[in-house]
Protein backbone atom coordinates (compact mmCIF):
# COMPACT_ATOMS: atom_id res chain seq x y z
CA UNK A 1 13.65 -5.88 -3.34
CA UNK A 2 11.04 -4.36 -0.98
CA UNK A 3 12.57 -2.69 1.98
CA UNK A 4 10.72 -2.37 5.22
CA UNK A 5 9.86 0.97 6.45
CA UNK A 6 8.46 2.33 9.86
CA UNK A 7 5.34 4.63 10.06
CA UNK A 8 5.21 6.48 13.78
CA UNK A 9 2.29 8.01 14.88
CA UNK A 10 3.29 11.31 16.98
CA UNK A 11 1.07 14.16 18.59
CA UNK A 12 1.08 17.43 16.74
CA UNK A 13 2.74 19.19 19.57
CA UNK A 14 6.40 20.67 20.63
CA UNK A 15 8.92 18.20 21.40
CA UNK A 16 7.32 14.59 20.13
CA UNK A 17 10.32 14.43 17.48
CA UNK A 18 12.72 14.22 20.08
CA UNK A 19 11.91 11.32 22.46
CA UNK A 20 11.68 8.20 19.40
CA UNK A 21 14.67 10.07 17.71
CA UNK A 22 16.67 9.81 21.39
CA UNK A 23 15.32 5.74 22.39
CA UNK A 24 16.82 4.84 18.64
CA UNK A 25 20.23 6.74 18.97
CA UNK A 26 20.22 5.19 22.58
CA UNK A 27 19.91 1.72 21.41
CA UNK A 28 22.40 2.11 18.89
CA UNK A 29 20.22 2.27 15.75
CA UNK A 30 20.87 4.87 12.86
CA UNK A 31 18.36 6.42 10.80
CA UNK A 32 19.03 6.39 7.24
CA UNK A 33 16.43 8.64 5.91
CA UNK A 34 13.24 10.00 7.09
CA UNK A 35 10.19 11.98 6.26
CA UNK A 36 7.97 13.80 8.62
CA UNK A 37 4.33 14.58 7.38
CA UNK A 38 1.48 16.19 9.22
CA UNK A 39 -2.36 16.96 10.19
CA UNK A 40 -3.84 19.23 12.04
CA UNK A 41 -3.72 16.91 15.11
CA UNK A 42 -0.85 14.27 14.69
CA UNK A 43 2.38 13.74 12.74
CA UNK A 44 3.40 10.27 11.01
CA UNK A 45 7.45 9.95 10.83
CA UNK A 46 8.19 7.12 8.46
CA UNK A 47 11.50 5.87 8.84
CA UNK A 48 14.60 3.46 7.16
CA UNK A 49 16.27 2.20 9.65
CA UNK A 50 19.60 0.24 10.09
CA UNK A 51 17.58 -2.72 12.23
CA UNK A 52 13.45 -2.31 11.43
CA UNK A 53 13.07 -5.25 14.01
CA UNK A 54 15.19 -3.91 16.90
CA UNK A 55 13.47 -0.54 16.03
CA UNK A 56 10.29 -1.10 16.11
CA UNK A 57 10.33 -3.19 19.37
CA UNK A 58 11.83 -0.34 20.87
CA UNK A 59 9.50 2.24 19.85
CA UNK A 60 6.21 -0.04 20.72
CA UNK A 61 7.52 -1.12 24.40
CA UNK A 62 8.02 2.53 24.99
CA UNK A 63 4.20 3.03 23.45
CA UNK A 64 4.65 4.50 19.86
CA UNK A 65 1.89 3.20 17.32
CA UNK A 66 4.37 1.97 15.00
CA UNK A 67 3.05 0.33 11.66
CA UNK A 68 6.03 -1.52 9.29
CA UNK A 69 5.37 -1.33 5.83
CA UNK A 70 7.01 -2.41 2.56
CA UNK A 71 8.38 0.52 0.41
CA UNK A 72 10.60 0.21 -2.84
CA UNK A 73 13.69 2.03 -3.01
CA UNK A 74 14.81 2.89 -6.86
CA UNK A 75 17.88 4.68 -8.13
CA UNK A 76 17.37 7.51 -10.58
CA UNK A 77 19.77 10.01 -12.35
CA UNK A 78 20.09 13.11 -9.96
CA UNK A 79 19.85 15.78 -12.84
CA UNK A 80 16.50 17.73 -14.73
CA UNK A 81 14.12 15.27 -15.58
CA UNK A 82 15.00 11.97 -13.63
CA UNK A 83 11.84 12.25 -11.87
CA UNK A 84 9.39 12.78 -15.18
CA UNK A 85 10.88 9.93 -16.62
CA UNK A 86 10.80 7.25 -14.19
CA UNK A 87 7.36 8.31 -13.64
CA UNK A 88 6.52 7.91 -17.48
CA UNK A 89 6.79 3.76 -16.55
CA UNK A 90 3.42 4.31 -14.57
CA UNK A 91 1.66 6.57 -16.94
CA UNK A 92 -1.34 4.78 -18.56
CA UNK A 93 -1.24 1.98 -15.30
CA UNK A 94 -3.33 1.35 -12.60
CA UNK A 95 -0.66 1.09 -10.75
CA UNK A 96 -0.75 4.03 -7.54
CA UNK A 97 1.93 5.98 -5.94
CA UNK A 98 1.07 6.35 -2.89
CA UNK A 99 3.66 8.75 -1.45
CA UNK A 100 7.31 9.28 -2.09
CA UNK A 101 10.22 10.69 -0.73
CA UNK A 102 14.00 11.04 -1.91
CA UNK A 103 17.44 11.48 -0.88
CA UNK A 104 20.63 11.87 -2.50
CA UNK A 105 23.75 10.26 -0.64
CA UNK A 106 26.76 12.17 -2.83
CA UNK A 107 27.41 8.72 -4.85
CA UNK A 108 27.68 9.69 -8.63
CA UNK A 109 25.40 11.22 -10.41
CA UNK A 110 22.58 9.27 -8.99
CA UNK A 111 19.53 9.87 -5.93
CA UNK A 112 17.27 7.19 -4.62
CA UNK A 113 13.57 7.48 -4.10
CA UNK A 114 11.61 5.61 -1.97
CA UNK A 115 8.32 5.09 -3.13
CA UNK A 116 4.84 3.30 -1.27
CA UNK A 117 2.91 1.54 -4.09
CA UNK A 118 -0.83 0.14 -4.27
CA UNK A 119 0.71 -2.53 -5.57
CA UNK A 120 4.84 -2.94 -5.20
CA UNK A 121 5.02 -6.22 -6.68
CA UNK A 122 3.93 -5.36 -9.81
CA UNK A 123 5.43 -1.55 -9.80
CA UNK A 124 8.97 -3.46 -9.05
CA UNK A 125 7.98 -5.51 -12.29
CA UNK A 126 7.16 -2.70 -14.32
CA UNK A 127 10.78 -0.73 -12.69
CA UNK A 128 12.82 -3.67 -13.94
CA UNK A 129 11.42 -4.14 -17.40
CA UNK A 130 12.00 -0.33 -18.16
CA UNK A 131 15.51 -0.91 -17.13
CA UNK A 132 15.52 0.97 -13.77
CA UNK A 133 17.37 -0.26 -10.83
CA UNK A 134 15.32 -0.99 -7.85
CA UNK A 135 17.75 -0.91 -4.94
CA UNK A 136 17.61 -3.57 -2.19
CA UNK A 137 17.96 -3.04 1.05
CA UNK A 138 21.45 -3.85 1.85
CA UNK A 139 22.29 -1.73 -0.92
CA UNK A 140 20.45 1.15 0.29
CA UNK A 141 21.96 0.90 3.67
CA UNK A 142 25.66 0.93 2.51
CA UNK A 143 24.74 3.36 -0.21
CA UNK A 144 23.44 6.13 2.83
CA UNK A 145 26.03 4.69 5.80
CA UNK A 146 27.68 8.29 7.06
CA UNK A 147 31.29 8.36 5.97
């Protein structure tokens, strides 16, 4: 139920969104969802993408720094409070989010967050005993597919 996510290591400067962006579309591979965070000196776009492998092969034969990691992708009700109490499961656990970020795709009443964990093993344990649906990868990708 993990789902394999790319991290891209990008200058801080004009312009270093557009050439990874361009190779992908290109090569025929769609980006579901994406979140761009920065420093002073460099930017890390992490990616889900249609084909990880294809992707990332790309990216690193045109010289990215791209680093795959594992990243759980849970459904939650899009409305006040979804947020609060999915994160209730982890209160009084060792268990560490990382980072998140979330989209909603305009299915239902629903939005899916994608979450890095310390530990995403045991946080997919902990989802699925409180009840909440940890979305696989297939799922995600025809949940988010454009219309």
């Amino acid at each position: 139920m993990k789902i394999h996510q790319l991290s891209i290591f990008l200058e801080n400067k004009p312009s270093q969104l557009t050439q990874p962006c361009r190779l992908l579309a290109e090569a025929g591979v769609d980006i579901r969802t994406l979140t761009l965070a920065d420093t002073e000196r460099f930017g890390i776009l992490r990616l889900i993408i249609s084909d990880w492998e294809k992707a990332a092969g790309l990216l690193e034969q045109a010289g990215y720094v791209v680093n795959v990691t594992e990243v759980v992708a849970v459904e939650v009700p899009d409305r006040p409070g979804g947020l609060a109490d999915l994160l209730n499961v982890f209160e009084d656990t060792d268990t560490n989010i990382e980072y998140m970020y979330a989209f909603t795709f305009g299915h239902g009443e629903t939005a899916v967050l994608i979450f890095r964990f310390d530990n995403p093993d045991a946080a997919i344990t902990r989802l699925q005993a409180a009840g909440i649906n940890v979305v696989g990868s297939s799922e995600v990708y025809q949940r988010i597919q454009p219309a």
